[in-house]
PDB file of N, CA and C in Angstrom:
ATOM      1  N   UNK A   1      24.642 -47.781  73.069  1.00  0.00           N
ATOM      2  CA  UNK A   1      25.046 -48.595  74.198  1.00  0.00           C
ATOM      3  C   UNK A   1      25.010 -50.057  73.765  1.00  0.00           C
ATOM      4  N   UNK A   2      25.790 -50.552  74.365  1.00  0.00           N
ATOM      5  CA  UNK A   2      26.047 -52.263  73.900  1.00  0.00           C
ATOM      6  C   UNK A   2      25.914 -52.832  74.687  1.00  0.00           C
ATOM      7  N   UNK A   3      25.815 -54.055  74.747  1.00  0.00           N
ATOM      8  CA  UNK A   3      25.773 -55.594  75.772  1.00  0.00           C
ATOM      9  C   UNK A   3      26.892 -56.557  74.880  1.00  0.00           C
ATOM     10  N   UNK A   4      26.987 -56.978  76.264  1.00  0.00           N
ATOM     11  CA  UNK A   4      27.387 -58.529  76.284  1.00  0.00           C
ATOM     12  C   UNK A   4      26.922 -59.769  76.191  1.00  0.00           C
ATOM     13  N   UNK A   5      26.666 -60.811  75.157  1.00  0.00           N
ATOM     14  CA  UNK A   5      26.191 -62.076  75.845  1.00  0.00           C
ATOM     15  C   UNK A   5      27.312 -62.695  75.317  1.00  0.00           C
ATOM     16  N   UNK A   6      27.310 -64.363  76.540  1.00  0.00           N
ATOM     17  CA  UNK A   6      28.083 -64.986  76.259  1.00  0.00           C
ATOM     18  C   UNK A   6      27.714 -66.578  75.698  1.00  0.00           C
ATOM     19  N   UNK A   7      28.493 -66.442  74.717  1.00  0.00           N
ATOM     20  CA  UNK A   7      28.312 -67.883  74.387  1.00  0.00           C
ATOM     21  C   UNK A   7      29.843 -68.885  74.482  1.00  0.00           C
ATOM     22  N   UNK A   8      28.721 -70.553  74.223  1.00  0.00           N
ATOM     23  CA  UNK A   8      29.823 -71.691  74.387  1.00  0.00           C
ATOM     24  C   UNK A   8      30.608 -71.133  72.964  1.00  0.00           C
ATOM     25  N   UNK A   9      31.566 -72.065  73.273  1.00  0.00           N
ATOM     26  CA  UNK A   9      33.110 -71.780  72.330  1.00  0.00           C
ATOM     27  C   UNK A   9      32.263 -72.443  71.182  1.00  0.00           C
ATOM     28  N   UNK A  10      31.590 -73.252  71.272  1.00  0.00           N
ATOM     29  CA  UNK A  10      30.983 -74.301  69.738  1.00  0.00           C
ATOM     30  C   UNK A  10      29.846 -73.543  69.281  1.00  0.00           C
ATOM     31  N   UNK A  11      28.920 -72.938  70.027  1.00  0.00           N
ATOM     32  CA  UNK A  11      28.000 -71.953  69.402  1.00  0.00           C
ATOM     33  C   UNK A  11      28.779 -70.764  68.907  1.00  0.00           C
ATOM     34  N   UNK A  12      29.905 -69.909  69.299  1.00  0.00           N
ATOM     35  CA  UNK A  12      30.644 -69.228  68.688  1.00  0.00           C
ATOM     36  C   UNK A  12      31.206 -69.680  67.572  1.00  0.00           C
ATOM     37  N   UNK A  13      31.753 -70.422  67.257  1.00  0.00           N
ATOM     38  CA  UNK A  13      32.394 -70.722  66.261  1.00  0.00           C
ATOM     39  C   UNK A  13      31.087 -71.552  65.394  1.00  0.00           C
ATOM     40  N   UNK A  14      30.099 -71.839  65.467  1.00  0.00           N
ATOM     41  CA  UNK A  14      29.232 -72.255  64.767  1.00  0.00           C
ATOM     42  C   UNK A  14      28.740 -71.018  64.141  1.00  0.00           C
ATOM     43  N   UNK A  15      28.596 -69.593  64.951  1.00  0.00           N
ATOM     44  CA  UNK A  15      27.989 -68.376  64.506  1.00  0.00           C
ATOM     45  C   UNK A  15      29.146 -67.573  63.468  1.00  0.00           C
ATOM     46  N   UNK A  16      30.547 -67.847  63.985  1.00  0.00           N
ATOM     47  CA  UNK A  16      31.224 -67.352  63.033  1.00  0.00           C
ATOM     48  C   UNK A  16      31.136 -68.267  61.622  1.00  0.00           C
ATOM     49  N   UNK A  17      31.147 -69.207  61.272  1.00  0.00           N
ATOM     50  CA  UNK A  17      31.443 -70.343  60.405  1.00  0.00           C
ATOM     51  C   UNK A  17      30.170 -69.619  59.473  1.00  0.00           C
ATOM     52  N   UNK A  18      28.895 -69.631  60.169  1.00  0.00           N
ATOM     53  CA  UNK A  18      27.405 -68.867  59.100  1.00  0.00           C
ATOM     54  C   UNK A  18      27.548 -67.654  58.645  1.00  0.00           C
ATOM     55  N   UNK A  19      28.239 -66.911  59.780  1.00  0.00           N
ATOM     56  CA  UNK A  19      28.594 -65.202  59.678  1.00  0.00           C
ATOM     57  C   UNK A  19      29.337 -65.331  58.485  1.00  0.00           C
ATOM     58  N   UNK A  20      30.806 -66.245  57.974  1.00  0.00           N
ATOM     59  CA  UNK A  20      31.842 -66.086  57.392  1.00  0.00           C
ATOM     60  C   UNK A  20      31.057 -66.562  55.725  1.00  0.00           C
ATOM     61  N   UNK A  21      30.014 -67.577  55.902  1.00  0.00           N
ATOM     62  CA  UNK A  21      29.379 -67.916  54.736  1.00  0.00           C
ATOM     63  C   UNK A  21      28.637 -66.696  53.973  1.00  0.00           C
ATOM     64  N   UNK A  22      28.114 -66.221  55.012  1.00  0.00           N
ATOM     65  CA  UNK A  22      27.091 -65.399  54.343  1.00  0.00           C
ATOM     66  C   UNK A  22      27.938 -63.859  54.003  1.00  0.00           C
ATOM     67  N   UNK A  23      29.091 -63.820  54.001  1.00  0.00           N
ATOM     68  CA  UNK A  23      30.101 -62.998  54.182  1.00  0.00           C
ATOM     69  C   UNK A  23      29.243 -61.293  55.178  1.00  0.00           C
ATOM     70  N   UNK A  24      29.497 -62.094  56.400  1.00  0.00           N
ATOM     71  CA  UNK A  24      28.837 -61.030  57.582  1.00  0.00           C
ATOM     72  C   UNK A  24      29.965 -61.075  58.623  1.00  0.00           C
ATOM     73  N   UNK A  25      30.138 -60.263  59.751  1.00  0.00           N
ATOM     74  CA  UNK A  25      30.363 -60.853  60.915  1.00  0.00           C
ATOM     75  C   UNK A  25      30.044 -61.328  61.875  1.00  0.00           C
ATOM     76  N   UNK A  26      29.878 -62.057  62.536  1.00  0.00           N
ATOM     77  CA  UNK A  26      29.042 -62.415  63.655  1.00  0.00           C
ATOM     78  C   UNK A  26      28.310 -61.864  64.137  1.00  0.00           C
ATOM     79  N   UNK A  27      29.062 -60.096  64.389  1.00  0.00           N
ATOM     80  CA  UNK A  27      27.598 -59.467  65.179  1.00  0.00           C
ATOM     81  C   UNK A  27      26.703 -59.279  63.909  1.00  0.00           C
ATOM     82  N   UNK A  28      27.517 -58.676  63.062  1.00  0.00           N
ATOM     83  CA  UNK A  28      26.335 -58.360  61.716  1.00  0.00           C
ATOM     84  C   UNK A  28      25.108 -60.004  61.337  1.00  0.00           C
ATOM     85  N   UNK A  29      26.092 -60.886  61.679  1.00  0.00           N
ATOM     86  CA  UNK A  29      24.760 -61.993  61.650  1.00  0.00           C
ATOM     87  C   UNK A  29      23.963 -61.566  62.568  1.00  0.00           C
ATOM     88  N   UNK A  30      24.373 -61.775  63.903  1.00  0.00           N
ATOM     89  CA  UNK A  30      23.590 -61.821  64.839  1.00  0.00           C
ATOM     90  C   UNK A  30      22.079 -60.336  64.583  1.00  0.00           C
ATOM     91  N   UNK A  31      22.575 -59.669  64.191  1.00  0.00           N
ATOM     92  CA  UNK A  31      21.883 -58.350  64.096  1.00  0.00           C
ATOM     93  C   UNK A  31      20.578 -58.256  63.237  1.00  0.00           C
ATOM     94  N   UNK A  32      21.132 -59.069  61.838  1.00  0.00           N
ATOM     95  CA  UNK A  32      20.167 -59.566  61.284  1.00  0.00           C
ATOM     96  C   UNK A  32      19.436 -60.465  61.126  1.00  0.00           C
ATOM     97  N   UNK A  33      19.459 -61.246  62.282  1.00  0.00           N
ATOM     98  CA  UNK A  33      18.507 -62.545  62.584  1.00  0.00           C
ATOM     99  C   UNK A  33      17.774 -61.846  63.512  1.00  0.00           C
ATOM    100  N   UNK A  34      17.980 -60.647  64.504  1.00  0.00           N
ATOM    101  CA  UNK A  34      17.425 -60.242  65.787  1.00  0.00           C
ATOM    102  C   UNK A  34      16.580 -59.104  65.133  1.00  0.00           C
ATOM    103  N   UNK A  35      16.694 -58.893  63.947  1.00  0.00           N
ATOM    104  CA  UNK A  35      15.794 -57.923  62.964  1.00  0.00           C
ATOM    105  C   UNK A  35      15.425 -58.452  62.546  1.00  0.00           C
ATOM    106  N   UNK A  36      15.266 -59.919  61.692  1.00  0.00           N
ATOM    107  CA  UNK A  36      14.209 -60.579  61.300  1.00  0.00           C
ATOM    108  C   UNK A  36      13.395 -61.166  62.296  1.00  0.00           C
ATOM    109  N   UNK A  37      13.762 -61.516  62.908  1.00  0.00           N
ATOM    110  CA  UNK A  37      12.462 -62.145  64.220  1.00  0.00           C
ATOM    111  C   UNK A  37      11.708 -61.237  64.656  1.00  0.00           C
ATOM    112  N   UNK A  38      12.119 -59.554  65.204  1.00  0.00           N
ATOM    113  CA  UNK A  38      11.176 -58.947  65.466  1.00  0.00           C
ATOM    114  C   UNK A  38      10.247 -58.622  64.640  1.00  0.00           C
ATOM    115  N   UNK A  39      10.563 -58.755  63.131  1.00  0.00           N
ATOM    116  CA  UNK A  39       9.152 -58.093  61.975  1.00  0.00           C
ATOM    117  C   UNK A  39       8.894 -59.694  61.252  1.00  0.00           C
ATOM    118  N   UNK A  40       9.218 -60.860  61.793  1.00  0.00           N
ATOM    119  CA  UNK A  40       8.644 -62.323  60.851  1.00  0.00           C
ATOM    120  C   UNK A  40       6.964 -61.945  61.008  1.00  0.00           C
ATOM    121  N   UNK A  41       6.518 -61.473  62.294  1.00  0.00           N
ATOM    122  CA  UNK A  41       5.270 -62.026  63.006  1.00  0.00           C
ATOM    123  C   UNK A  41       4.567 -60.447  62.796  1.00  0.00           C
ATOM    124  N   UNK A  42       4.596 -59.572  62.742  1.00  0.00           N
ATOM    125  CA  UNK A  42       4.269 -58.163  62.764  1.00  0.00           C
ATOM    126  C   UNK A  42       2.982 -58.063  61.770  1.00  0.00           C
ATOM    127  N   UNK A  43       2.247 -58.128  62.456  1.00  0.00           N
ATOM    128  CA  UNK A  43       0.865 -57.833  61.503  1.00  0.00           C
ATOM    129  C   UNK A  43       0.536 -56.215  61.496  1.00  0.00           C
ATOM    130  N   UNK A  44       0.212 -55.223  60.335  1.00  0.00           N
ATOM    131  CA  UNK A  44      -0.448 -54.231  60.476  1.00  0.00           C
ATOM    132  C   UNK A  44      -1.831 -54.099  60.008  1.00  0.00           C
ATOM    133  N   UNK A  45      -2.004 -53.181  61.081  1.00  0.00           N
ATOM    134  CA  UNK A  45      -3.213 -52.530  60.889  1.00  0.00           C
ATOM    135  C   UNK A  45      -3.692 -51.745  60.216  1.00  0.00           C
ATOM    136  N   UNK A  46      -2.328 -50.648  59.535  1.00  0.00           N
ATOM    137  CA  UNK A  46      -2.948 -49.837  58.998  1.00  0.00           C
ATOM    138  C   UNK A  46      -1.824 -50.133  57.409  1.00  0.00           C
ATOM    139  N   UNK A  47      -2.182 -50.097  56.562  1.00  0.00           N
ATOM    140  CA  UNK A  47      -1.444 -50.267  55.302  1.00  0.00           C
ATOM    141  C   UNK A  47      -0.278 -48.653  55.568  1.00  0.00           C
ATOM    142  N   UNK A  48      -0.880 -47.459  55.600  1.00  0.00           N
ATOM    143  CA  UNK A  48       0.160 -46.300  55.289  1.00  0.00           C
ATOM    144  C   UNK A  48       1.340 -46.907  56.601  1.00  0.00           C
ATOM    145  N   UNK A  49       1.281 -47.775  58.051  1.00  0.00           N
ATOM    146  CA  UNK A  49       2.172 -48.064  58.733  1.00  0.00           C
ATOM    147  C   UNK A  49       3.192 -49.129  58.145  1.00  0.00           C
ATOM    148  N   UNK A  50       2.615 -49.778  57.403  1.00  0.00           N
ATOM    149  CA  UNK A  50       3.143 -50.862  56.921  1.00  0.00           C
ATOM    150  C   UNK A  50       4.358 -50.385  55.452  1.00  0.00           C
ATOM    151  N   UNK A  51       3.737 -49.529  55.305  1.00  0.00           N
ATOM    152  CA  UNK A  51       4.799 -48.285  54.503  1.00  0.00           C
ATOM    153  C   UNK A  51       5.567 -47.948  55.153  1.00  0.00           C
ATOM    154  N   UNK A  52       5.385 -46.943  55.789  1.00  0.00           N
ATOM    155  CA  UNK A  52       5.906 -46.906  56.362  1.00  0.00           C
ATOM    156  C   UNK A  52       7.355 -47.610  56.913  1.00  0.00           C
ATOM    157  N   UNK A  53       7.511 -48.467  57.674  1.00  0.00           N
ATOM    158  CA  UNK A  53       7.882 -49.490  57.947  1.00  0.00           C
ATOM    159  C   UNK A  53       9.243 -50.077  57.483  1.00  0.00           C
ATOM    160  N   UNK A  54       8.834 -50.060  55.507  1.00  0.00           N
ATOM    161  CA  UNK A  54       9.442 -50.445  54.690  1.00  0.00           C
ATOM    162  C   UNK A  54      10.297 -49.033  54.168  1.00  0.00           C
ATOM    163  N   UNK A  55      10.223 -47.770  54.407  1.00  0.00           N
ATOM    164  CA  UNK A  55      11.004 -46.625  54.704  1.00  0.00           C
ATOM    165  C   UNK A  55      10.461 -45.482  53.860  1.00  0.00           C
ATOM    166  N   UNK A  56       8.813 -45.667  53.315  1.00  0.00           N
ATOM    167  CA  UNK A  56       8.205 -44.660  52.983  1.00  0.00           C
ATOM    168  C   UNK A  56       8.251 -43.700  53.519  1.00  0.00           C
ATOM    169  N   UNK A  57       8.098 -42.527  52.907  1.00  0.00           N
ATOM    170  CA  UNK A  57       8.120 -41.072  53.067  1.00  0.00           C
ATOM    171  C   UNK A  57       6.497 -40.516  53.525  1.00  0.00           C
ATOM    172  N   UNK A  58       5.901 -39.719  54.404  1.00  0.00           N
ATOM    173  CA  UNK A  58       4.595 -39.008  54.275  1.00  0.00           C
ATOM    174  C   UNK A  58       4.362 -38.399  53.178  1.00  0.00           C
ATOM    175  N   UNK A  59       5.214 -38.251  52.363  1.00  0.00           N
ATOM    176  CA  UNK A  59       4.583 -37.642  51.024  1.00  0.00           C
ATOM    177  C   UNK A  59       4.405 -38.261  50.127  1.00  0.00           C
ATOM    178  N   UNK A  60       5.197 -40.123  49.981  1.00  0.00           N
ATOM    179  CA  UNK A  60       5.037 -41.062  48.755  1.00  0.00           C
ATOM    180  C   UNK A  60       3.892 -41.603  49.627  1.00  0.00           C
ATOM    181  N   UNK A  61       3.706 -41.750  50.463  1.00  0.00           N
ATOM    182  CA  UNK A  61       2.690 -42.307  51.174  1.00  0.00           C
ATOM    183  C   UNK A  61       1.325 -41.357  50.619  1.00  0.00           C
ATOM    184  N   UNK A  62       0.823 -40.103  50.529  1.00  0.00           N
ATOM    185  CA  UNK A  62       0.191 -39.459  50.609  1.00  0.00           C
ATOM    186  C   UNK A  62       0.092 -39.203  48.625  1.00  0.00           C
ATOM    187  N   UNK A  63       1.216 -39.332  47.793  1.00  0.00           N
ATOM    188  CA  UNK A  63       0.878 -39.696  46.195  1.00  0.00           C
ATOM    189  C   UNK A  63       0.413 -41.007  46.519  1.00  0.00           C
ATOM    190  N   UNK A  64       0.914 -42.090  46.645  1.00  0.00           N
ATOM    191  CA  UNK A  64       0.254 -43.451  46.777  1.00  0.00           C
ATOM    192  C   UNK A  64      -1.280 -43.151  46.703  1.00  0.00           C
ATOM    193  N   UNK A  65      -2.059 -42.336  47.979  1.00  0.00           N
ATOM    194  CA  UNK A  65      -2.821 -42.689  48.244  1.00  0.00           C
ATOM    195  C   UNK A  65      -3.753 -41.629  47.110  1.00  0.00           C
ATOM    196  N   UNK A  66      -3.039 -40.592  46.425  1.00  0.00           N
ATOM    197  CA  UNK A  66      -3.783 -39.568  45.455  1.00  0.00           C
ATOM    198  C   UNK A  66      -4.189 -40.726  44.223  1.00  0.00           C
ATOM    199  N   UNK A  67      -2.756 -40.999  43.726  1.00  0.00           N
ATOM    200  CA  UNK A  67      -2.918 -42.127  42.656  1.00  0.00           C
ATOM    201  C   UNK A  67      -4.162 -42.987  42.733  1.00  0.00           C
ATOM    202  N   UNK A  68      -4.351 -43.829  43.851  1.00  0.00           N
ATOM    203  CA  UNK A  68      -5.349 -45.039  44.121  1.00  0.00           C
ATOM    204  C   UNK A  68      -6.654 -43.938  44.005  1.00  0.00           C
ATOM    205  N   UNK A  69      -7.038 -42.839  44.786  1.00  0.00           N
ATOM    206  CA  UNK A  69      -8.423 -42.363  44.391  1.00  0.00           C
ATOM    207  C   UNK A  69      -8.838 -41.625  43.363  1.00  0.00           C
ATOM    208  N   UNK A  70      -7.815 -41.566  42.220  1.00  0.00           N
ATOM    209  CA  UNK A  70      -7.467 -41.408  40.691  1.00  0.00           C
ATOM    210  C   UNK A  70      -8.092 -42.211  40.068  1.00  0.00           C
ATOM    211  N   UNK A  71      -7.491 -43.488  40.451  1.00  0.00           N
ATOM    212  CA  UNK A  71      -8.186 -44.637  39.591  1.00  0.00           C
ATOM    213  C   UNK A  71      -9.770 -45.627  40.118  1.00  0.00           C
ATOM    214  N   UNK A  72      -9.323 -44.838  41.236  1.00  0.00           N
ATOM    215  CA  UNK A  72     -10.551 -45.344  42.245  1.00  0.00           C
ATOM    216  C   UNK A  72     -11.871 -44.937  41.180  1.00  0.00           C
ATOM    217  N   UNK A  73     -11.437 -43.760  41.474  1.00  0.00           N
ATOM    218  CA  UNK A  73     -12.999 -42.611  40.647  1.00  0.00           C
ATOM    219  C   UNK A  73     -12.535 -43.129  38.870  1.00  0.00           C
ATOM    220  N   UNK A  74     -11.975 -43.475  38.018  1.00  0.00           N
ATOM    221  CA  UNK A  74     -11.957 -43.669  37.041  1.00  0.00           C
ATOM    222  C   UNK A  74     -12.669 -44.704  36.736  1.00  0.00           C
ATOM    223  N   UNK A  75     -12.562 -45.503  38.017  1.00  0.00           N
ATOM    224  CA  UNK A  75     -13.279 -47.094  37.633  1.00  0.00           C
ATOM    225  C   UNK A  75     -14.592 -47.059  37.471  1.00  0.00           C
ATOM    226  N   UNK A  76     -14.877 -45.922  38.383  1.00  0.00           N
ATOM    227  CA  UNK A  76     -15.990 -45.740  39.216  1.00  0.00           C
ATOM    228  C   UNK A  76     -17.342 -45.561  37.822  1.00  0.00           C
ATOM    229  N   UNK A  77     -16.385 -44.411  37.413  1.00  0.00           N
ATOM    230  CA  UNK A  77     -16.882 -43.626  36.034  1.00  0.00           C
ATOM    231  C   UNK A  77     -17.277 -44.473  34.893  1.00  0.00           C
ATOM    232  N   UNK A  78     -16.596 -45.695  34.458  1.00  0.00           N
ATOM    233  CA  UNK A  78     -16.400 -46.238  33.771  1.00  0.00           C
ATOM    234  C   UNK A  78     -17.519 -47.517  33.866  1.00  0.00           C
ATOM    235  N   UNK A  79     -17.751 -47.679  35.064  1.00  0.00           N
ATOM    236  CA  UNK A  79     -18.868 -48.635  35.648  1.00  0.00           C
ATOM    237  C   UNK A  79     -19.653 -47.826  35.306  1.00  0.00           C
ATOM    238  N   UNK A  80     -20.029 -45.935  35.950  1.00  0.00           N
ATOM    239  CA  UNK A  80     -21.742 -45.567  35.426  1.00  0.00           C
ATOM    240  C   UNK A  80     -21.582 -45.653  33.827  1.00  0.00           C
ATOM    241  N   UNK A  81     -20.375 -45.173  33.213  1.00  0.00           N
ATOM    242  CA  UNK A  81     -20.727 -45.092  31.439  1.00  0.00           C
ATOM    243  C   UNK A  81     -21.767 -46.615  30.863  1.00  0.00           C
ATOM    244  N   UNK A  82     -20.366 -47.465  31.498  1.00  0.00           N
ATOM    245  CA  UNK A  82     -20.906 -49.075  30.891  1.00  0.00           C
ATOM    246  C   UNK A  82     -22.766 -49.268  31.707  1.00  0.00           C
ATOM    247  N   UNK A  83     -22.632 -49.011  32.847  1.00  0.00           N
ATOM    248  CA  UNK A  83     -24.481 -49.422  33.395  1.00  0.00           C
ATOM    249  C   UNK A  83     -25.283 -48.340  32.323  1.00  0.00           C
ATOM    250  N   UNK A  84     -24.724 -46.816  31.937  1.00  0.00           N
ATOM    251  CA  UNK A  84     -25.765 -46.182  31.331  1.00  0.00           C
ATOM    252  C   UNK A  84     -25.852 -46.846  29.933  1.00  0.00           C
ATOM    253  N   UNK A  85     -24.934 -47.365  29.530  1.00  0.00           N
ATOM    254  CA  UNK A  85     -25.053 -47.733  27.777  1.00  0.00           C
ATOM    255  C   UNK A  85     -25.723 -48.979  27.961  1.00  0.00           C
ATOM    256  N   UNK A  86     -26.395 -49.652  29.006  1.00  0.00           N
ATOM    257  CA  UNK A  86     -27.164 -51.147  28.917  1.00  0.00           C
ATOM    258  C   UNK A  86     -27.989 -50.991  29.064  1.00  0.00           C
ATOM    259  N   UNK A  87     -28.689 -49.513  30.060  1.00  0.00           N
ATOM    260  CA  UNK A  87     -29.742 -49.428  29.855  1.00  0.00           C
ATOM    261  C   UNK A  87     -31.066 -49.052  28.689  1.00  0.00           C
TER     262      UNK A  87
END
């Protein structure tokens, strides 16, 4: 479903003139300025949303998170080796 808004003849042709630069059309400008404003300010809460978001999958989301407690525990390991060899 669509809308209408209306604009002055000089804001139109000011929106086509940016649209035509950025080789868009007007609505396609318009579309992507009204998609950047809603996510400029968007803080998350949860990192897998924020993946999300950006068009992650539940399953790269879910390797992501295998990978990180891979290296998580490797570090981990690597800290008791190095504390046992000082003692």
């Amino acid at each position: 479903m669509g809308h209408t808004t209306e604009l002055s003849e000089q804001s139109y042709e000011t929106l086509k003139a940016v649209a035509h630069t950025t080789g868009q059309t007007p609505e396609a400008l318009l579309e992507t300025l009204i998609d950047e404003a809603s996510h400029k300010w968007y803080v998350y809460d949860d990192l897998d949303d924020f993946f999300r978001s950006i068009g992650a999958t539940e399953e790269e989301i879910r390797d992501s998170e295998a990978i990180f407690q891979a290296r998580e525990q490797a570090f981990q390991a690597q800290q008791e080796a190095s504390n046992d060899a000082n003692l």
